[in-house]
N, C-alpha and C. Protein backbone atom coordinates (compact mmCIF):
# COMPACT_ATOMS: atom_id res chain seq x y z
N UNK A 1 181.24 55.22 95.68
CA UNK A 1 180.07 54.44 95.27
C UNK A 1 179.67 54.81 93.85
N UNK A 2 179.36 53.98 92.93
CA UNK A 2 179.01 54.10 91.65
C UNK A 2 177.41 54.29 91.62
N UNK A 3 176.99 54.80 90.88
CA UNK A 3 175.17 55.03 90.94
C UNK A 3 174.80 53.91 90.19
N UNK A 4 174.02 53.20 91.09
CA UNK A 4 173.27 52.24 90.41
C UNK A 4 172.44 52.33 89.38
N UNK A 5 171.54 51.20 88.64
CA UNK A 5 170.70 51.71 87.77
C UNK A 5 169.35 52.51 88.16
N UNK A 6 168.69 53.12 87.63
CA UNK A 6 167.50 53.74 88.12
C UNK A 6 166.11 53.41 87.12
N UNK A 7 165.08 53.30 87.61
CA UNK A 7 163.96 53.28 87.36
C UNK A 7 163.22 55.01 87.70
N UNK A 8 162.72 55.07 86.35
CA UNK A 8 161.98 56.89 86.15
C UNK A 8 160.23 56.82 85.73
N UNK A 9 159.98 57.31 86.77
CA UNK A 9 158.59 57.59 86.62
C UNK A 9 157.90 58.90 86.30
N UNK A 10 156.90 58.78 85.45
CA UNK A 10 156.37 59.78 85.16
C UNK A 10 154.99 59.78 86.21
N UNK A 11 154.22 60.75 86.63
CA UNK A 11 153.64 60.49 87.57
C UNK A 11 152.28 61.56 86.85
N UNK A 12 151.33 60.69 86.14
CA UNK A 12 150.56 60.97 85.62
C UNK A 12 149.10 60.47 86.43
N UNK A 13 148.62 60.49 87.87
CA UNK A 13 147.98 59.56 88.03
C UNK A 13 146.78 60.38 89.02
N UNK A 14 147.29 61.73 88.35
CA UNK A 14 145.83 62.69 88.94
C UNK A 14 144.38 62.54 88.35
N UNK A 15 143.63 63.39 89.52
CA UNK A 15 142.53 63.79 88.40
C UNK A 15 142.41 64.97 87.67
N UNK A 16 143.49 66.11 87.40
CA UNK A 16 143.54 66.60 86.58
C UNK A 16 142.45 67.83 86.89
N UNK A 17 142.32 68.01 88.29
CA UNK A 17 141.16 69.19 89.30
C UNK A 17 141.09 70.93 88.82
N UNK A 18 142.62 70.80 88.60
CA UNK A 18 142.84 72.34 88.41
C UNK A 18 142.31 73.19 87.30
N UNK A 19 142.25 71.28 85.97
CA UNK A 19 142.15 71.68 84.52
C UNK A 19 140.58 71.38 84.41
N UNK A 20 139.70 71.26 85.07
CA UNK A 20 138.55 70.79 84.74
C UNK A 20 138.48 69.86 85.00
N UNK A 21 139.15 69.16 85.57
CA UNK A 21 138.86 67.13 86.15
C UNK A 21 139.29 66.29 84.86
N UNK A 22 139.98 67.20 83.35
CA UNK A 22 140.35 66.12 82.35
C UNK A 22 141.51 65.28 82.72
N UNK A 23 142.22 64.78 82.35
CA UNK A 23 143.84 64.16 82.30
C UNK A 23 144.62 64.49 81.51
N UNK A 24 145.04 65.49 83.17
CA UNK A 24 145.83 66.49 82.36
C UNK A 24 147.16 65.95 81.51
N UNK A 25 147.99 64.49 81.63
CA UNK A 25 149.29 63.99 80.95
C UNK A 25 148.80 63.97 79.45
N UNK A 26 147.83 63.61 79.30
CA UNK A 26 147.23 63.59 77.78
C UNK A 26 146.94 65.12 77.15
N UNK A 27 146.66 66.03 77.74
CA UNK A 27 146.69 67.45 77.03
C UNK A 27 147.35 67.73 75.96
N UNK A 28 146.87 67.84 75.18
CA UNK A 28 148.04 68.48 73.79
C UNK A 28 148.84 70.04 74.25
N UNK A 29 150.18 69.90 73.68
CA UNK A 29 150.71 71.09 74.09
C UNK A 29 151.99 70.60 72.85
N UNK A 30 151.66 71.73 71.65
CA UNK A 30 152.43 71.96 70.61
C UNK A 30 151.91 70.51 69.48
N UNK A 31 150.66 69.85 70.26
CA UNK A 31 150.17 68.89 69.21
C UNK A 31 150.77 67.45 69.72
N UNK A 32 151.71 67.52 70.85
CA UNK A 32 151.83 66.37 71.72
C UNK A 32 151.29 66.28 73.14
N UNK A 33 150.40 65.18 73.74
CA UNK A 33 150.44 65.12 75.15
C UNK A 33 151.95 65.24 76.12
N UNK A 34 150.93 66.33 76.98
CA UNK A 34 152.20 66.82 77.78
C UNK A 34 153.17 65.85 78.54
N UNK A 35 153.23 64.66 78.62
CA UNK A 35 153.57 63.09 79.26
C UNK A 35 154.27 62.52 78.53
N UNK A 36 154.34 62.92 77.03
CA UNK A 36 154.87 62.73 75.97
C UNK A 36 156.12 63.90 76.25
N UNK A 37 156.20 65.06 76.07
CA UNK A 37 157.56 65.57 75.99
C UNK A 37 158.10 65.35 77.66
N UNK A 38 157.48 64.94 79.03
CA UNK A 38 158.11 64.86 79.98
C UNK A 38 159.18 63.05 79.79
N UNK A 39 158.11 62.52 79.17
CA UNK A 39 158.89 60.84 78.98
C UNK A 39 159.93 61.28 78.19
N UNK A 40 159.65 62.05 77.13
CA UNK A 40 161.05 61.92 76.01
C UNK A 40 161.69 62.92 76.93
N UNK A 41 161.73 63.85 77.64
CA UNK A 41 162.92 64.43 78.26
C UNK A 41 163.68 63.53 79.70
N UNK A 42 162.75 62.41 80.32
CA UNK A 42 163.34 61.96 81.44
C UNK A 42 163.72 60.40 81.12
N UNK A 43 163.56 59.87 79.76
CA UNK A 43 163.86 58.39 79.40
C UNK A 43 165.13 58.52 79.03
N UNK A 44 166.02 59.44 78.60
CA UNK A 44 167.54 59.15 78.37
C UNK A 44 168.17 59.20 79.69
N UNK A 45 167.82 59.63 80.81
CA UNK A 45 168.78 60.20 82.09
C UNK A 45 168.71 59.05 83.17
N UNK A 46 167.84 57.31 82.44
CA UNK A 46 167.37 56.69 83.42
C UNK A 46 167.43 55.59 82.78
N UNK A 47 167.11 54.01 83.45
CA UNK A 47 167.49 53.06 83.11
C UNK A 47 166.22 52.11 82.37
N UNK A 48 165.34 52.68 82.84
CA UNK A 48 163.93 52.47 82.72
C UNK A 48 162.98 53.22 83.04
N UNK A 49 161.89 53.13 82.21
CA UNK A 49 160.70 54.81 82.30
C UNK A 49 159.64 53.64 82.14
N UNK A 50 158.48 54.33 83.31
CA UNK A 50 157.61 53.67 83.80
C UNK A 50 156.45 55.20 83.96
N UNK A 51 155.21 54.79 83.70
CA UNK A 51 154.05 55.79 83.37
C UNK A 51 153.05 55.35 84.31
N UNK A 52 153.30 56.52 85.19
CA UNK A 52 152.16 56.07 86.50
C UNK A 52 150.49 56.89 85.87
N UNK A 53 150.11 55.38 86.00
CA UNK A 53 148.22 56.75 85.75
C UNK A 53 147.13 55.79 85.80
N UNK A 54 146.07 56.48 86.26
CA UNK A 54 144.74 54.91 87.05
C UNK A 54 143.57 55.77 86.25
N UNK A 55 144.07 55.89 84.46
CA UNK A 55 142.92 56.09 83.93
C UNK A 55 143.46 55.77 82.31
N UNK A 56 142.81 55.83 81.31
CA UNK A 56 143.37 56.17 79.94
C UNK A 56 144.63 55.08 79.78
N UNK A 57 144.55 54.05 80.21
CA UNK A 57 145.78 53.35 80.31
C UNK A 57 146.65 53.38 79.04
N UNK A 58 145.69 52.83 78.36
CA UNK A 58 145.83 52.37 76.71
C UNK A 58 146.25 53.45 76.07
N UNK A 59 145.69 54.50 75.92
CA UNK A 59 146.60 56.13 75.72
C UNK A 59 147.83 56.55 76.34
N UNK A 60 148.32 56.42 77.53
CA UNK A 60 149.04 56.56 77.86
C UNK A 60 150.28 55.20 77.00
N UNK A 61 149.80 54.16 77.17
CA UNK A 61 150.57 53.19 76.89
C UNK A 61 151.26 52.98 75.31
N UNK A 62 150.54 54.28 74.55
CA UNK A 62 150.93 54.62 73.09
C UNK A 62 152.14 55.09 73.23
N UNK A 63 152.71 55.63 74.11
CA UNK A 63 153.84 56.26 74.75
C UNK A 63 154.84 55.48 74.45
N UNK A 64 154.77 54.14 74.77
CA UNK A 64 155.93 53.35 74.49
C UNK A 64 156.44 52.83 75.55
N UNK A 65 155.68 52.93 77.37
CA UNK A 65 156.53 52.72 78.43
C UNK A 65 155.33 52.27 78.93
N UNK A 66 155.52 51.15 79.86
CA UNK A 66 155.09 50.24 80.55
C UNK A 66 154.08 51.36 81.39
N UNK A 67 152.55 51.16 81.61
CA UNK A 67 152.10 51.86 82.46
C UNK A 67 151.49 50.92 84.21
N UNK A 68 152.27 51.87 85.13
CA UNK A 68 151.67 51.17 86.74
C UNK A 68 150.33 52.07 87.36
N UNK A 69 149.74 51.58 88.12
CA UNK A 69 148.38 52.17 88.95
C UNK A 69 148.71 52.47 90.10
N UNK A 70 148.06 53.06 90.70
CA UNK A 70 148.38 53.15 92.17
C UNK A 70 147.85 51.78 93.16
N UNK A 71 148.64 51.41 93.73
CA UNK A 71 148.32 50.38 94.84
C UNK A 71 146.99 50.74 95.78
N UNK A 72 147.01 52.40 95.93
CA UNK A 72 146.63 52.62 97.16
C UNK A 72 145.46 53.54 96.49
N UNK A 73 144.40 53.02 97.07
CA UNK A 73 142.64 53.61 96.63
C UNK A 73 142.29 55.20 96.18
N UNK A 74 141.72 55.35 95.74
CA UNK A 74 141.22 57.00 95.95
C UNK A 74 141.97 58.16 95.13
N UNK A 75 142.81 58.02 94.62
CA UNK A 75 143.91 59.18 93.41
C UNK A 75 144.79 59.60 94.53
N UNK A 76 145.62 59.13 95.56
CA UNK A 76 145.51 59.27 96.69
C UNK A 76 146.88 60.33 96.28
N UNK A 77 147.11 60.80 95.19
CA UNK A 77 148.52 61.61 95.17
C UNK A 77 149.67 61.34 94.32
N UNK A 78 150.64 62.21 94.44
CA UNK A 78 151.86 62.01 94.04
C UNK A 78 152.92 60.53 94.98
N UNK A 79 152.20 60.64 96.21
CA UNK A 79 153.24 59.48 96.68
C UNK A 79 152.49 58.64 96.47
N UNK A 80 151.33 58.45 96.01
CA UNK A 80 150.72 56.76 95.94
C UNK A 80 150.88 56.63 94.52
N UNK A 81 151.60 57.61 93.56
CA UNK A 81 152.42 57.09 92.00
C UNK A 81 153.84 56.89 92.43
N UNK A 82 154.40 57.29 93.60
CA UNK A 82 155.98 56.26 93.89
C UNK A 82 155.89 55.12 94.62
N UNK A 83 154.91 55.22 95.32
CA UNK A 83 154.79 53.81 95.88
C UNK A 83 154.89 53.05 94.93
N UNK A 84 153.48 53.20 93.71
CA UNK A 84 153.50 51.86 92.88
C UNK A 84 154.87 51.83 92.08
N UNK A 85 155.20 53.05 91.90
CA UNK A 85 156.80 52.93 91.09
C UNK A 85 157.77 52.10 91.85
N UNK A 86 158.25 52.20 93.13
CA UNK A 86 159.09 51.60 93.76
C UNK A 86 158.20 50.34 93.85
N UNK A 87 156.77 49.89 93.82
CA UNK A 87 156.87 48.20 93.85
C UNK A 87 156.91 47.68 92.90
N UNK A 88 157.11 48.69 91.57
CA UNK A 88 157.43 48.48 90.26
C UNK A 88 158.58 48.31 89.67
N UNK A 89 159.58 48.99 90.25
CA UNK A 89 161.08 49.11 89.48
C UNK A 89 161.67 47.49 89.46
N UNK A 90 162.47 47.57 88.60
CA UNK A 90 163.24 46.79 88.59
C UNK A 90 164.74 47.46 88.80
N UNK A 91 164.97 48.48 89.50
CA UNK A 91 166.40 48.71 89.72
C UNK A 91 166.28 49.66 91.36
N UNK A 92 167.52 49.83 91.73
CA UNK A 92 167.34 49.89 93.21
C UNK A 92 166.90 51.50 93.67
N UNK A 93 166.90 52.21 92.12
CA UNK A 93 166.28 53.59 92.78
C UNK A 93 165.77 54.16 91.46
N UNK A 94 164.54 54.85 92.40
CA UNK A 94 163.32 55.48 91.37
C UNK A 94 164.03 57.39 91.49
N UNK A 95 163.40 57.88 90.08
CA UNK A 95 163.32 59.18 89.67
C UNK A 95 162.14 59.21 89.59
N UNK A 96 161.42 60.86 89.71
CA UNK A 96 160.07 60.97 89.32
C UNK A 96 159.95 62.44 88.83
N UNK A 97 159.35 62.40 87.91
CA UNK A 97 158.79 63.68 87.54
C UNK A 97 157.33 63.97 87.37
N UNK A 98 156.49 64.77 87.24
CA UNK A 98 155.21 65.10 86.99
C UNK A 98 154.97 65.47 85.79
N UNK A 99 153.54 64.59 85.44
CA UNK A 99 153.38 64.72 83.47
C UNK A 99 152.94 66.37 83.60
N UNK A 100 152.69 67.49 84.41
CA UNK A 100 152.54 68.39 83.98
C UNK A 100 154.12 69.47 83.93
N UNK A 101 154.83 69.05 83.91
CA UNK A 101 156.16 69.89 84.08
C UNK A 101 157.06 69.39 82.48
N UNK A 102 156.82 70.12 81.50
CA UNK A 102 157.42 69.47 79.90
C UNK A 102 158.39 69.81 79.98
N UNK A 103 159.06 70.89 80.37
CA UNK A 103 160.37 71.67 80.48
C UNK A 103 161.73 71.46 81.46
N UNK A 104 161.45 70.43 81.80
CA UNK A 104 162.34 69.25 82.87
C UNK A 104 164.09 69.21 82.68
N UNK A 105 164.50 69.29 83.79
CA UNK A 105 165.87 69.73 83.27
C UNK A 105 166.42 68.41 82.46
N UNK A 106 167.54 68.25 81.67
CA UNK A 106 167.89 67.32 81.10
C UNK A 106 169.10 66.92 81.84
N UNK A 107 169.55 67.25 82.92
CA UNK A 107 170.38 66.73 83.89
C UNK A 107 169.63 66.43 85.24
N UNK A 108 168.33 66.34 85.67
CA UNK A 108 167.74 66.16 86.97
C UNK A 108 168.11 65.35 87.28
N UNK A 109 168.31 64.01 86.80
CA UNK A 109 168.94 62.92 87.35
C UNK A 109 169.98 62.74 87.86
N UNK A 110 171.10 63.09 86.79
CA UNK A 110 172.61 63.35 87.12
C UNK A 110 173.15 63.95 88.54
N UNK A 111 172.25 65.50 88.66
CA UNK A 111 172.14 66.07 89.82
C UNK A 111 171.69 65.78 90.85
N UNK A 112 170.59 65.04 91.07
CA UNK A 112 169.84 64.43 92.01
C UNK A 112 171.02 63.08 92.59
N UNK A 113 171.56 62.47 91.45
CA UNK A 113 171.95 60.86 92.19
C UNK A 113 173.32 61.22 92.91
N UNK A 114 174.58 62.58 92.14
CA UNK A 114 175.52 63.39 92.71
C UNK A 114 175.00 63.42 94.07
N UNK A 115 174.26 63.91 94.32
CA UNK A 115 173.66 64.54 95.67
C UNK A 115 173.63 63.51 96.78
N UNK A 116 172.60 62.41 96.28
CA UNK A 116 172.42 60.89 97.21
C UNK A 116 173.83 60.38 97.01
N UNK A 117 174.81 60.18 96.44
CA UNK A 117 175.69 59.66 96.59
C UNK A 117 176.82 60.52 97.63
N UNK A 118 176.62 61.72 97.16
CA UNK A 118 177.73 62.31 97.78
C UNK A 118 177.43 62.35 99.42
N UNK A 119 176.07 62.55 99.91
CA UNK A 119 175.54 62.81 101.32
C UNK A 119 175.11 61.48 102.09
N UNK A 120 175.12 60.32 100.85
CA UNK A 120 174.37 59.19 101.53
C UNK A 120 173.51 59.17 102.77
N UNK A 121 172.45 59.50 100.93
CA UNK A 121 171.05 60.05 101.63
C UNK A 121 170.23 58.76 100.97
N UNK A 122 168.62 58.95 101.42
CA UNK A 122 167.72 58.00 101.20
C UNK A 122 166.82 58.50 99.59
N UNK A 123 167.48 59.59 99.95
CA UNK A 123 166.19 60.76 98.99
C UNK A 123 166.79 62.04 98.88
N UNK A 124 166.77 62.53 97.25
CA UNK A 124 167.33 63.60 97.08
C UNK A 124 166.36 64.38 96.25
N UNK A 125 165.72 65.71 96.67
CA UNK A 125 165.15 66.70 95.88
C UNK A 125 165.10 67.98 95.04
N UNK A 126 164.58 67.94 94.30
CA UNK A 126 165.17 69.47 93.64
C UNK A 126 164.75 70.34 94.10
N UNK A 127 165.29 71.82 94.37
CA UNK A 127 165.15 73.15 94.63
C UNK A 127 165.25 74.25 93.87
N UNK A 128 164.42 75.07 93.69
CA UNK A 128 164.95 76.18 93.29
C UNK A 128 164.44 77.11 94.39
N UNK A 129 165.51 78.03 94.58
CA UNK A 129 165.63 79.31 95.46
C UNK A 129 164.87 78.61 96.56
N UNK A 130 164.36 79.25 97.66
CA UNK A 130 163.52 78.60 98.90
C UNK A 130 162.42 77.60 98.47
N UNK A 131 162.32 77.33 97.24
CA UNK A 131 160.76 76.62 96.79
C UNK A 131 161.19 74.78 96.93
N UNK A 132 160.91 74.29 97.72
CA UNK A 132 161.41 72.53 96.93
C UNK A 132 160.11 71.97 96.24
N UNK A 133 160.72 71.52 95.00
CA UNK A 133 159.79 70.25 94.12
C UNK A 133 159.47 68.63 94.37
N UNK A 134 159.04 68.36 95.74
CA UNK A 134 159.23 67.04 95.99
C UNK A 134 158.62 66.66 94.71
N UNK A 135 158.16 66.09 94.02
CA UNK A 135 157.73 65.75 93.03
C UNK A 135 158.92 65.39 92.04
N UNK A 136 159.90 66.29 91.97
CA UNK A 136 161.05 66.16 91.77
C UNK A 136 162.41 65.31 92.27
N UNK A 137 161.93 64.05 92.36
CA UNK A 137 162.59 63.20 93.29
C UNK A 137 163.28 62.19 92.64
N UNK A 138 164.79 61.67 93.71
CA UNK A 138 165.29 60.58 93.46
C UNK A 138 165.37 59.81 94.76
N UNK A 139 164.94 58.18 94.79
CA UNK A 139 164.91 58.00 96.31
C UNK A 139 165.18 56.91 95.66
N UNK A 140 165.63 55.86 96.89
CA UNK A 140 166.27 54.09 96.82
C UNK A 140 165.00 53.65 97.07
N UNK A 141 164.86 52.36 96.68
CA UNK A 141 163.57 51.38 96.45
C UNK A 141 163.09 50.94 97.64
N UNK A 142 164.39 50.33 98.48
CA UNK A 142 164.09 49.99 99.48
C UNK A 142 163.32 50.71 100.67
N UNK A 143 163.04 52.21 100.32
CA UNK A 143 162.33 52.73 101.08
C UNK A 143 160.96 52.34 101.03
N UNK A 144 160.59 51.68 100.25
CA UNK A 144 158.82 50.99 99.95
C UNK A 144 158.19 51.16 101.37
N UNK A 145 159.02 49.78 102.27
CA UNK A 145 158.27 49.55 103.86
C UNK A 145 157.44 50.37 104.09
N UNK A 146 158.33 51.84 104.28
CA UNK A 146 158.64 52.84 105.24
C UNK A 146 157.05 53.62 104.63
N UNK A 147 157.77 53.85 103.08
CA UNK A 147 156.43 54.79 102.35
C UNK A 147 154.85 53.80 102.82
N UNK A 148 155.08 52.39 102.63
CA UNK A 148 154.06 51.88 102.41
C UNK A 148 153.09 52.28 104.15
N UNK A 149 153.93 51.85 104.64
CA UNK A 149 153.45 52.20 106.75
C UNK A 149 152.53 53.71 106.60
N UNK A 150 153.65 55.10 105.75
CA UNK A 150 153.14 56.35 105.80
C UNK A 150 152.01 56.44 105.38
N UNK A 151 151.77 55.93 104.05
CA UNK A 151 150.51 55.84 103.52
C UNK A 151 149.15 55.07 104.61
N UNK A 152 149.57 54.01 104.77
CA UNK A 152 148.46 53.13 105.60
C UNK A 152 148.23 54.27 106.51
N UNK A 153 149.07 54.88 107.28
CA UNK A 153 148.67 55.69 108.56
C UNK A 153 147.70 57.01 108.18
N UNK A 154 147.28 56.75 106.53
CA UNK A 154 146.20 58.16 106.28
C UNK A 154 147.22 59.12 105.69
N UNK A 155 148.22 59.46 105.62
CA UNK A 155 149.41 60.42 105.64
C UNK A 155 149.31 60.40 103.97
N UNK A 156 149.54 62.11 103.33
CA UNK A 156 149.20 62.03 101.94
C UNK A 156 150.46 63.06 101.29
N UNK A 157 150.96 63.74 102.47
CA UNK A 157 151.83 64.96 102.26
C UNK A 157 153.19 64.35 101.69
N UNK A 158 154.03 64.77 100.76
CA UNK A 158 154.74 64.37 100.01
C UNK A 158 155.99 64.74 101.05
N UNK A 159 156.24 66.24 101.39
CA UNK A 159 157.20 66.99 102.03
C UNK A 159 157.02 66.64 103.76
N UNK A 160 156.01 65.65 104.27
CA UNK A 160 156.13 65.95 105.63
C UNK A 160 156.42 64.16 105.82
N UNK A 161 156.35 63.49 104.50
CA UNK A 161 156.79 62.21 104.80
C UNK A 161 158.59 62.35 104.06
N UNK A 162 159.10 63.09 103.30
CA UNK A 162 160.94 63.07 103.27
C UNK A 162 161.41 63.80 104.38
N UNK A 163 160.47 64.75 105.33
CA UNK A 163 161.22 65.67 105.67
C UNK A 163 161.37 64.12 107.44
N UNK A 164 161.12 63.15 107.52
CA UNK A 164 161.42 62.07 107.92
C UNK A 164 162.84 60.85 107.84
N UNK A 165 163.02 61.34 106.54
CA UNK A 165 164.14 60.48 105.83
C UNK A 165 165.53 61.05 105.94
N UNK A 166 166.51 60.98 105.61
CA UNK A 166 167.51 61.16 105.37
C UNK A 166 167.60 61.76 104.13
N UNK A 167 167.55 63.19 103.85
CA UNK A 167 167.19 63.46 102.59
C UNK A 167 167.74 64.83 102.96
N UNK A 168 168.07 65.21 101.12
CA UNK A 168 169.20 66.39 100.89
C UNK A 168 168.17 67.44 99.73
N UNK A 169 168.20 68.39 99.66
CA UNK A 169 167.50 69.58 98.84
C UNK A 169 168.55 69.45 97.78
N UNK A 170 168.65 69.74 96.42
CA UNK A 170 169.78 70.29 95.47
C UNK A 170 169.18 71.15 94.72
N UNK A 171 169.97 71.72 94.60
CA UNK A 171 169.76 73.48 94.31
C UNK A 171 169.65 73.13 92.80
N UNK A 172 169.12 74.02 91.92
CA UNK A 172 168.66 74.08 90.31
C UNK A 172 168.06 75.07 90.11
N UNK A 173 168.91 76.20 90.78
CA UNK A 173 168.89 78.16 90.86
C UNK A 173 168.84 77.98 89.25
N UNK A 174 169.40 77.57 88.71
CA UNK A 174 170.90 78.29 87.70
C UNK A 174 169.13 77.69 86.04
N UNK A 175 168.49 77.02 86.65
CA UNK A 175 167.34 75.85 85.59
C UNK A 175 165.63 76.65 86.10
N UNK A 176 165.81 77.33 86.52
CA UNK A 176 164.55 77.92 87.41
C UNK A 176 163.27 77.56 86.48
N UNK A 177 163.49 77.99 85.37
CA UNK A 177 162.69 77.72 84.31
C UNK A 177 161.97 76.19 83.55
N UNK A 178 163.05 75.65 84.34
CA UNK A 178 162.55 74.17 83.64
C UNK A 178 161.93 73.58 84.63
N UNK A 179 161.31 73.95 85.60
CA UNK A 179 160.13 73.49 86.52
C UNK A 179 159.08 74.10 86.67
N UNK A 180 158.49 74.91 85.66
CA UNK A 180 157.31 75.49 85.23
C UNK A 180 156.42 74.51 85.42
N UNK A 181 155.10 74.36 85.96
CA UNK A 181 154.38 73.28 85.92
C UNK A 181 152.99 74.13 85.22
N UNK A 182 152.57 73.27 83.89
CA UNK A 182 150.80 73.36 83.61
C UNK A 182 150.11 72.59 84.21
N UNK A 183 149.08 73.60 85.26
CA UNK A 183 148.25 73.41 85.91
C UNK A 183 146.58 73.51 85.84
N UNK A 184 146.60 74.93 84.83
CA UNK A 184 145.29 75.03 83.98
C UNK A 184 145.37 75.34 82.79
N UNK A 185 143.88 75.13 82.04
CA UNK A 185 143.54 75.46 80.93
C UNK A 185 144.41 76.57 80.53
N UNK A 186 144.23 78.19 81.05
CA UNK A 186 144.92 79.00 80.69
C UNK A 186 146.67 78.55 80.51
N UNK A 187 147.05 78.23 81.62
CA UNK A 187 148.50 77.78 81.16
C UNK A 187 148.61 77.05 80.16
N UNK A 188 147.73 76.46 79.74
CA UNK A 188 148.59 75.43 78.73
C UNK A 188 148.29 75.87 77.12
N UNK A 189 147.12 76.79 77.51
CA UNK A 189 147.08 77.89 76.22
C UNK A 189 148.19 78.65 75.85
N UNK A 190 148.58 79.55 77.43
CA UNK A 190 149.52 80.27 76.99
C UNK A 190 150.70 79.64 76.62
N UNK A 191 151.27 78.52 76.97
CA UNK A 191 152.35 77.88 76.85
C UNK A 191 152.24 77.00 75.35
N UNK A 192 151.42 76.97 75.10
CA UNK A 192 151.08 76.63 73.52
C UNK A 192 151.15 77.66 72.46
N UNK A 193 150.29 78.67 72.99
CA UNK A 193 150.67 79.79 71.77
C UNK A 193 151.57 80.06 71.66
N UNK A 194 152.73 80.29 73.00
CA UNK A 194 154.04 80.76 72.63
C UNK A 194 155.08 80.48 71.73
N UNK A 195 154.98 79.00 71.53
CA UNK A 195 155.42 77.82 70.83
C UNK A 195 157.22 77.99 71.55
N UNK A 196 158.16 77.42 70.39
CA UNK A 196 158.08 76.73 69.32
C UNK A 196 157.64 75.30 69.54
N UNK A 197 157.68 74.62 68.35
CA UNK A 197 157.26 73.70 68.15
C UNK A 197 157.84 72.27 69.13
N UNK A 198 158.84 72.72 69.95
CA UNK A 198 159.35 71.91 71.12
C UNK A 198 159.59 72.89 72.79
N UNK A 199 159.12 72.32 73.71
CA UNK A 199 159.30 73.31 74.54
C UNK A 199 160.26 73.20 75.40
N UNK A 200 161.05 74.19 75.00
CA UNK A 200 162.29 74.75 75.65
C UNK A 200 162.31 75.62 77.08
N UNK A 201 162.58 75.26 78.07
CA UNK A 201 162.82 76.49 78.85
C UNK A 201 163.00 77.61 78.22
């Protein structure tokens, strides 16, 4: 099987709780919003990049990539920014990453679609050591129905709606570093002062 095209989302569509309730994808970090170095690291590995966020549209949309909302009321999560991604794509499978993770591997994709192809799976996630990143996801479109049913039923958990699916873990021991996520103020200080001027694992 050849890997189809993919649709990549950035999943910017919190309220940003941890940091003070700002938005957090817009944070400067090295003098760019942090949504900014996750798009420029996950728009070459994908067929299309799509900017999930239900605030700041117009800021976000300086970005250069089409921005979607969530379908589903309330900031309701990370899966109510794939939902709207998968009723968004135009290709038969979504990637996702989180605007707080800048340090993103530059093969997640590659690795992730290896994985669904090789196991013909529905959904493939990244791992490092015992930890999984659902957030870190590649899944087929056609799973919408399924997500859309989970959601209606109240259901918000990212890991207790794949661990449902046909879905494979892939290991990214060897990248541990490039799934650092800024979560607060302090992190994104410290991860700023450190510099350089691009952030590298």
């Amino acid at each position: 099987m050849s890997r189809p095209d993919i649709t990549g989302v950035v999943l910017a569509g919190g309220l940003g709780r941890r940091m003070g309730g700002v938005d957090k994808g817009l944070q400067l970090l090295h003098g760019r919003p942090m949504a900014a170095w996750v798009a420029e690291r996950l728009a070459p590995q994908v067929d299309e990049l799509l900017i999930n966020a239900n605030q700041n549209a117009e800021r976000y949309a300086a970005l250069g990539h089409r921005i979607i909302a969530d379908q589903v009321p309330g900031f309701a999560g990370p899966l109510a920014g794939l939902h709207a991604a998968l009723s968004a794509a135009s290709h038969p499978w979504v990637a996702t990453a989180p605007c707080d993770s800048p340090f993103l591997p530059t093969d997640l994709v590659a690795r992730l679609s290896d994985a669904l192809i090789t196991r013909n799976a529905d959904l493939a996630v990244a791992r490092t050591f015992d930890q999984p990143h659902p957030v870190f996801c590649l899944c087929k479109r056609d799973l919408l129905p399924h997500l859309t049913a989970y959601l209606a039923s109240g259901e918000r958990k990212f890991d207790r709606w794949y661990a449902t699916l046909q879905a494979v873990e892939v290991a990214f021991d060897d990248e541990a570093a490039a799934f650092e996520n800024i979560n607060t103020r302090d992190e994104l200080h410290r991860f700023d002062a450190a510099g350089p001027a691009h952030p590298n694992p």
